[in-house]
C-alpha atoms as a PDB file:
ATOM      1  CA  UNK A   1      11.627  78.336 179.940  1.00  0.00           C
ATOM      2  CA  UNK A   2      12.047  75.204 178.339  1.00  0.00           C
ATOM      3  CA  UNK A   3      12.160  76.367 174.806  1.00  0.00           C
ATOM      4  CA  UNK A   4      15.296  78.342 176.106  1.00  0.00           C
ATOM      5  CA  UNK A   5      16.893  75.400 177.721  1.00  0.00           C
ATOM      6  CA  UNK A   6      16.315  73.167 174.300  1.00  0.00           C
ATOM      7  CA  UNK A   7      17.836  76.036 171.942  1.00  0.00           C
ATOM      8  CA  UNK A   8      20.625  77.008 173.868  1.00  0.00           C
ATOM      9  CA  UNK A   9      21.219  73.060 174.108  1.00  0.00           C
ATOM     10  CA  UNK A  10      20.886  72.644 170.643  1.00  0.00           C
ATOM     11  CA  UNK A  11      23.702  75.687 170.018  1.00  0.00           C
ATOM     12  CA  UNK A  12      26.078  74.689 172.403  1.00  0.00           C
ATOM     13  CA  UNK A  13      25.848  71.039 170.651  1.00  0.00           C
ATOM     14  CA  UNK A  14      26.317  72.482 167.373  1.00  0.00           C
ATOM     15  CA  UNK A  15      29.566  74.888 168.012  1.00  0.00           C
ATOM     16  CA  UNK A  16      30.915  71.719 170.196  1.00  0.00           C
ATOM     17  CA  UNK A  17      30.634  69.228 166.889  1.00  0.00           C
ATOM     18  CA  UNK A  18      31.938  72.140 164.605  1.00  0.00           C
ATOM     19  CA  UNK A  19      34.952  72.614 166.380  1.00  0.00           C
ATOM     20  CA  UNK A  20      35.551  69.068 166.794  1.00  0.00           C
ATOM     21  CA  UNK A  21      35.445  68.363 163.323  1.00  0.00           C
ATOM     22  CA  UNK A  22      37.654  71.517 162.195  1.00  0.00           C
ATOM     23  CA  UNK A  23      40.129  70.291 164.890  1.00  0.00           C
ATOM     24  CA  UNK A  24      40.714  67.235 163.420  1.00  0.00           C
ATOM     25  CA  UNK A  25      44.020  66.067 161.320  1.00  0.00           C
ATOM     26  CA  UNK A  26      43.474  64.897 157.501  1.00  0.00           C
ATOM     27  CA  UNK A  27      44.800  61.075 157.648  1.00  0.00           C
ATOM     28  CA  UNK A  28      48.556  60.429 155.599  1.00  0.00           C
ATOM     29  CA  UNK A  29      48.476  58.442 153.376  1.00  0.00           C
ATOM     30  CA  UNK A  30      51.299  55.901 154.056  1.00  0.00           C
ATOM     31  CA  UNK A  31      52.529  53.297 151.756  1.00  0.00           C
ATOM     32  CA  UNK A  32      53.158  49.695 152.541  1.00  0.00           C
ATOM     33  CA  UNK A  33      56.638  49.383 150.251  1.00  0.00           C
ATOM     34  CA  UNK A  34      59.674  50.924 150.603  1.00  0.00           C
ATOM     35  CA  UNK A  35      61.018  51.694 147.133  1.00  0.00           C
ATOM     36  CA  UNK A  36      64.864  51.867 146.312  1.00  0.00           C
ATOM     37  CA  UNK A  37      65.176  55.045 145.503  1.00  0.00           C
ATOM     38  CA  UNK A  38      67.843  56.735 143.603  1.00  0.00           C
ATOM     39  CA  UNK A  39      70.070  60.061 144.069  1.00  0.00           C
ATOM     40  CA  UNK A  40      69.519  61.872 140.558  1.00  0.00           C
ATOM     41  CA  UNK A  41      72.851  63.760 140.757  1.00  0.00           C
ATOM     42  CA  UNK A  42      74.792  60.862 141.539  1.00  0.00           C
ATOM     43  CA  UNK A  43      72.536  57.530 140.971  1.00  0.00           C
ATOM     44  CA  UNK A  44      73.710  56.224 144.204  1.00  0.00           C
ATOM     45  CA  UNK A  45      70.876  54.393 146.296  1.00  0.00           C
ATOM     46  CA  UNK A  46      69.378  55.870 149.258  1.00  0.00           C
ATOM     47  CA  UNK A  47      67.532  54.555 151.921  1.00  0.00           C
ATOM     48  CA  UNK A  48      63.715  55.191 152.063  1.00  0.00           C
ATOM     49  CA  UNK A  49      62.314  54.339 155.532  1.00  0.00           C
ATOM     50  CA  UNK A  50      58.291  54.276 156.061  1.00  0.00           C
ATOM     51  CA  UNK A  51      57.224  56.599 158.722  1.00  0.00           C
ATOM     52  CA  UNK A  52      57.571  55.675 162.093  1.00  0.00           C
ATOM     53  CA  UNK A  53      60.240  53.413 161.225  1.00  0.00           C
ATOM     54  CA  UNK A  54      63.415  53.044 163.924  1.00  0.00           C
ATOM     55  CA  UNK A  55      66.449  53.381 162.005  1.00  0.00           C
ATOM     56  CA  UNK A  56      68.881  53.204 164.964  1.00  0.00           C
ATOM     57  CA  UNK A  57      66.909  49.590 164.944  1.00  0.00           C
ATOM     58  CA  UNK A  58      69.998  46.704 165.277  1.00  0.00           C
ATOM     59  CA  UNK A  59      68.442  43.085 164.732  1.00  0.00           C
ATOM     60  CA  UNK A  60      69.169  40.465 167.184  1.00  0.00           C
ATOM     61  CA  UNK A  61      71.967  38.083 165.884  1.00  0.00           C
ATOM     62  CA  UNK A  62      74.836  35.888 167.641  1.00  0.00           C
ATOM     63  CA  UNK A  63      78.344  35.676 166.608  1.00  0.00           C
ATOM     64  CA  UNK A  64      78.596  32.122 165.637  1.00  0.00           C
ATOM     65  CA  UNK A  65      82.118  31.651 164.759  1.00  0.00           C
ATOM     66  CA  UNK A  66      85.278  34.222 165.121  1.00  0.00           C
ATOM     67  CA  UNK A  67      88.351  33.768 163.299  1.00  0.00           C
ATOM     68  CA  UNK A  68      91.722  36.043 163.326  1.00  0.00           C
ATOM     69  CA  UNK A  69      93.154  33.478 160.894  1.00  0.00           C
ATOM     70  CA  UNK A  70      91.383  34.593 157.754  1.00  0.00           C
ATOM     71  CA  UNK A  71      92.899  37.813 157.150  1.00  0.00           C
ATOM     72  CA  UNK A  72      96.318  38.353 155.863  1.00  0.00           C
ATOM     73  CA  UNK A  73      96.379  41.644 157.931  1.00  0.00           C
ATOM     74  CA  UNK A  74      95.622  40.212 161.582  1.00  0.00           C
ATOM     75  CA  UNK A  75      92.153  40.893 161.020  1.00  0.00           C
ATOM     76  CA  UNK A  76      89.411  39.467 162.532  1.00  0.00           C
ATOM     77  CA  UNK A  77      86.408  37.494 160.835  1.00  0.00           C
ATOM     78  CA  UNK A  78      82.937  36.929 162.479  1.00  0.00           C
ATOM     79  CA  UNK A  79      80.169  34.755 161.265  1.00  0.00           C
ATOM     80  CA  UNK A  80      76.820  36.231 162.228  1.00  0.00           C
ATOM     81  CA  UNK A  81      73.579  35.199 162.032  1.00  0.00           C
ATOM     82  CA  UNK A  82      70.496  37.188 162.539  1.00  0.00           C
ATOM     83  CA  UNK A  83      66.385  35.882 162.171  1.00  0.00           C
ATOM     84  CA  UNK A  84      65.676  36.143 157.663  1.00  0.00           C
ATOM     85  CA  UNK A  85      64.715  39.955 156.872  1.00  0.00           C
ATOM     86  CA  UNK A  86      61.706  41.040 155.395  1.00  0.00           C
ATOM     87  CA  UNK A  87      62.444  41.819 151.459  1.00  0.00           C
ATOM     88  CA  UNK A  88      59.038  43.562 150.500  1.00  0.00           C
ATOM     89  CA  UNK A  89      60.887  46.787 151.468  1.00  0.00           C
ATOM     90  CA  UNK A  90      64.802  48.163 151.744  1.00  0.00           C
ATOM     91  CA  UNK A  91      64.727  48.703 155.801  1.00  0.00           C
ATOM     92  CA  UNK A  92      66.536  45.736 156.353  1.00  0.00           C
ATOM     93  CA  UNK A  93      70.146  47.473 154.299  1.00  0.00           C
ATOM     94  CA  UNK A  94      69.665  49.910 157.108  1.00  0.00           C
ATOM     95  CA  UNK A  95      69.296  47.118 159.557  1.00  0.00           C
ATOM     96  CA  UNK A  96      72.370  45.534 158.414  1.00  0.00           C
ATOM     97  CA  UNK A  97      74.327  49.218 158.587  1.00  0.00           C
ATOM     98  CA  UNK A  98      72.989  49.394 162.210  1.00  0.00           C
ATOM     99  CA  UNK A  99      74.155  46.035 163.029  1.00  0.00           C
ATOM    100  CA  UNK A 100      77.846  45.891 161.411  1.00  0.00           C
ATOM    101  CA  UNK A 101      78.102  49.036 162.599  1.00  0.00           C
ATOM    102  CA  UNK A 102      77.608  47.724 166.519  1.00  0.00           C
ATOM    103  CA  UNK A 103      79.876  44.896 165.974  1.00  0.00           C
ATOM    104  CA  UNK A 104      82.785  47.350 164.645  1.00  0.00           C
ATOM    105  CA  UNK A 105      82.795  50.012 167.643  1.00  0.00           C
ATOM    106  CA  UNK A 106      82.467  46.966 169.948  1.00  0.00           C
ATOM    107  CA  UNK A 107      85.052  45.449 168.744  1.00  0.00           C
ATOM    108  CA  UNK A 108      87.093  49.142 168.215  1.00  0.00           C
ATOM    109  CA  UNK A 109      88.990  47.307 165.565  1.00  0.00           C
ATOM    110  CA  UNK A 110      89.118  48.534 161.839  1.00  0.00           C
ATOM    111  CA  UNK A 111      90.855  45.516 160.639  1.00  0.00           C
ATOM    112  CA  UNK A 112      87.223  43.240 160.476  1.00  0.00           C
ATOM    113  CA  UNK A 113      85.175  41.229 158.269  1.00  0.00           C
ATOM    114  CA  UNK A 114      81.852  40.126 159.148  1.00  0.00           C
ATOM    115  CA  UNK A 115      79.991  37.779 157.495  1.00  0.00           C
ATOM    116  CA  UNK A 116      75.899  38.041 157.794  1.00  0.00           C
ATOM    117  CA  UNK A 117      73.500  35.719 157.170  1.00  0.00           C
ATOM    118  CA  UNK A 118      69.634  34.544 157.916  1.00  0.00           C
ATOM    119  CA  UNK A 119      69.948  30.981 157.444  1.00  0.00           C
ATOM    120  CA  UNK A 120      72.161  28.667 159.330  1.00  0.00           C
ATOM    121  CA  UNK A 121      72.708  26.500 156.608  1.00  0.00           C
ATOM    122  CA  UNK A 122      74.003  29.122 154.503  1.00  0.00           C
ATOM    123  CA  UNK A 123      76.327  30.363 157.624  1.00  0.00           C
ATOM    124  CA  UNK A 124      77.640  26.337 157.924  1.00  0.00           C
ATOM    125  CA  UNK A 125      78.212  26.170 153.810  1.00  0.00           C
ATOM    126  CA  UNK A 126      80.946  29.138 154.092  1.00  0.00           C
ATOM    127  CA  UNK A 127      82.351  28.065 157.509  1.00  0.00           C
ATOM    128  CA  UNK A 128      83.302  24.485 156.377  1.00  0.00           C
ATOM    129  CA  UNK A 129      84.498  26.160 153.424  1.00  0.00           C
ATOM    130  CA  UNK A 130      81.900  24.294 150.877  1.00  0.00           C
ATOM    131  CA  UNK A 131      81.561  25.694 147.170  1.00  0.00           C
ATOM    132  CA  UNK A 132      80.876  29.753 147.485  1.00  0.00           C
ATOM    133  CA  UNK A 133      78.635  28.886 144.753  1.00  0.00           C
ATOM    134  CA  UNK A 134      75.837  27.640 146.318  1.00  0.00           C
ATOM    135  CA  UNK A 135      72.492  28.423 145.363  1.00  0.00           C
ATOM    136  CA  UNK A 136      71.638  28.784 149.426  1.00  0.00           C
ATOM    137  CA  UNK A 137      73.950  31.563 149.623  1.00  0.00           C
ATOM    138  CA  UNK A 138      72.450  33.292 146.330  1.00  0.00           C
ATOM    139  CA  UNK A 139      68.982  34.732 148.927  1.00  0.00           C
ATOM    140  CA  UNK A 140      70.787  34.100 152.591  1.00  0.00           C
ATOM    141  CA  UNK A 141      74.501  35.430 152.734  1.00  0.00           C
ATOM    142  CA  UNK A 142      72.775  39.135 153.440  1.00  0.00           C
ATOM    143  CA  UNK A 143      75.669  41.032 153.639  1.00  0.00           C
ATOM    144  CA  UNK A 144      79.832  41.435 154.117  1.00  0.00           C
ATOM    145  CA  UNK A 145      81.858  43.814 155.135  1.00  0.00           C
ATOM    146  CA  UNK A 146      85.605  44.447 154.813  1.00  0.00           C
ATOM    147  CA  UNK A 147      87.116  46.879 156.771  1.00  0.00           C
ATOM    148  CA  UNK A 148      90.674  48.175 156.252  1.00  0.00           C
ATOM    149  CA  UNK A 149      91.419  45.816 153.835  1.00  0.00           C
ATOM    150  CA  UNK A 150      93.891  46.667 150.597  1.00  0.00           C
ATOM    151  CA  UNK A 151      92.306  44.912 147.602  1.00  0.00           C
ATOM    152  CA  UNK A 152      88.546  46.513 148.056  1.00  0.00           C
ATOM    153  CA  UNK A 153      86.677  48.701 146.152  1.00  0.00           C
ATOM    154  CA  UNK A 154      86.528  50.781 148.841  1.00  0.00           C
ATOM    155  CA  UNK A 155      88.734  51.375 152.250  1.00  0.00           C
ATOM    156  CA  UNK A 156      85.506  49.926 154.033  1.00  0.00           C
ATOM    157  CA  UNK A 157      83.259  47.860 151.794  1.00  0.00           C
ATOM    158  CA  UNK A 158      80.106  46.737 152.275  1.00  0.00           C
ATOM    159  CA  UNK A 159      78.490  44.203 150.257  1.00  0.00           C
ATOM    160  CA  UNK A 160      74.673  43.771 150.004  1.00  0.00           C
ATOM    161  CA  UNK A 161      73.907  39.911 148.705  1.00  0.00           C
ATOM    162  CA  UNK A 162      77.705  39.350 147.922  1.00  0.00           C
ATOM    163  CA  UNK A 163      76.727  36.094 145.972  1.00  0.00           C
ATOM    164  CA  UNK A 164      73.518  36.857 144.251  1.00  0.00           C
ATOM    165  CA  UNK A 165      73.390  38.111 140.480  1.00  0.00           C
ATOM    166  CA  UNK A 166      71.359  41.319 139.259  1.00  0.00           C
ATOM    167  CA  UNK A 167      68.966  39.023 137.337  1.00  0.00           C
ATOM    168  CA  UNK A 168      68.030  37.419 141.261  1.00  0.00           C
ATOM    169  CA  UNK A 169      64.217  37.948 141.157  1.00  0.00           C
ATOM    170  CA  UNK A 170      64.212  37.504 144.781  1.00  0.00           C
ATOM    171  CA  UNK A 171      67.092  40.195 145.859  1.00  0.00           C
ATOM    172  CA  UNK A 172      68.100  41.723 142.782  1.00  0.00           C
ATOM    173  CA  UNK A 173      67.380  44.889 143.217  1.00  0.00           C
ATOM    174  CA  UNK A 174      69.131  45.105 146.479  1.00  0.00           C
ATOM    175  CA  UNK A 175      72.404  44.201 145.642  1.00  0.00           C
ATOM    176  CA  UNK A 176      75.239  46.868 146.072  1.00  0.00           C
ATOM    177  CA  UNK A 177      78.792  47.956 147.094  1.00  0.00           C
ATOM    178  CA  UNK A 178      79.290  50.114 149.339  1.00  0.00           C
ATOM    179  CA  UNK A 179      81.304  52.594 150.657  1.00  0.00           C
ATOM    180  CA  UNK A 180      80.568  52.429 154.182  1.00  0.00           C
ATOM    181  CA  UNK A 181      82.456  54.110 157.643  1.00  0.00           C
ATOM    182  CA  UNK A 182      80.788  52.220 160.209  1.00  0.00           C
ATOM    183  CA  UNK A 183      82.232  55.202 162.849  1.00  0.00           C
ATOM    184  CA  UNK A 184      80.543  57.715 160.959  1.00  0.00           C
ATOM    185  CA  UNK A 185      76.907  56.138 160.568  1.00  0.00           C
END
């Protein structure tokens, strides 16, 4: 009776493991970049965003200075400053979108600029109205928008690196102007 107990142990043991292992997922294979990829039609950048990433994500930030005395349409002008983004991948242009997106419909105004940055030093440079041609402001002056402005590229432009050149080793590749309807992210 033992000899029954053993092989119908054995059997039981064996379909149990072989359905285990059929049940199980195969792994993806994720990668640790982000590349900037391109739209072949148009060439226009587009966002890649590594699985699992949250792209309603805004980053924290504080509005450091606000000015409606900078615009020659009554326009408003905030100076933001947020923690320094990670550059190994592109998540942080969506970051930015997020975030001057939640200024804009908090504010409900079209007529804004805002001015981001990851470095306080950077931020103080353009508020006291030093040289725009700092080399702090080349890596740390993220990003700048211009709403409802006459004289942009675009009715709502959005500037990635404003101050940095193509040939920027650091942020080069993620420079851009863009057209960009906060309302309609």
């Amino acid at each position: 009776m033992k000899k029954i107990n053993k092989n119908r142990l054995f059997i039981v043991l064996l379909l149990v493991s072989l359905t285990v292992v059929s049940c199980k997922k195969p792994v993806a294979q994720v990668s640790n970049q982000n590349p900037v990829m391109t739209d072949p039609n148009t060439g226009a950048k587009v966002e890649t965003l590594k699985p699992g990433t949250n792209s309603d994500y805004v980053p924290g930030y504080e509005i450091i200075k606000r000015s409606d005395a900078e615009r020659k349409d009554s326009g408003s002008t905030f100076y933001v400053i947020i923690r320094p983004v990670d550059l190994t991948s592109n998540v942080f242009v969506v970051h930015l979108k997020n975030l001057v997106k939640k200024i804009v419909t908090t504010e409900k105004k079209e007529k804004i600029t805002i001015l981001i940055f990851d470095s306080l030093n950077a931020l103080d440079w353009v508020v006291n109205q030093k040289s725009p041609q700092a080399p702090l402001l080349k890596t740390h002056f993220l990003a700048k928008y211009v709403g409802d402005a006459e004289g942009e590229t675009y009715k709502n432009t959005l500037y990635i690196f404003p101050n940095a050149e193509k040939g920027n080793s650091e942020v080069g590749t993620y420079i851009d102007i863009v057209d960009f309807d906060p309302f309609n992210w």
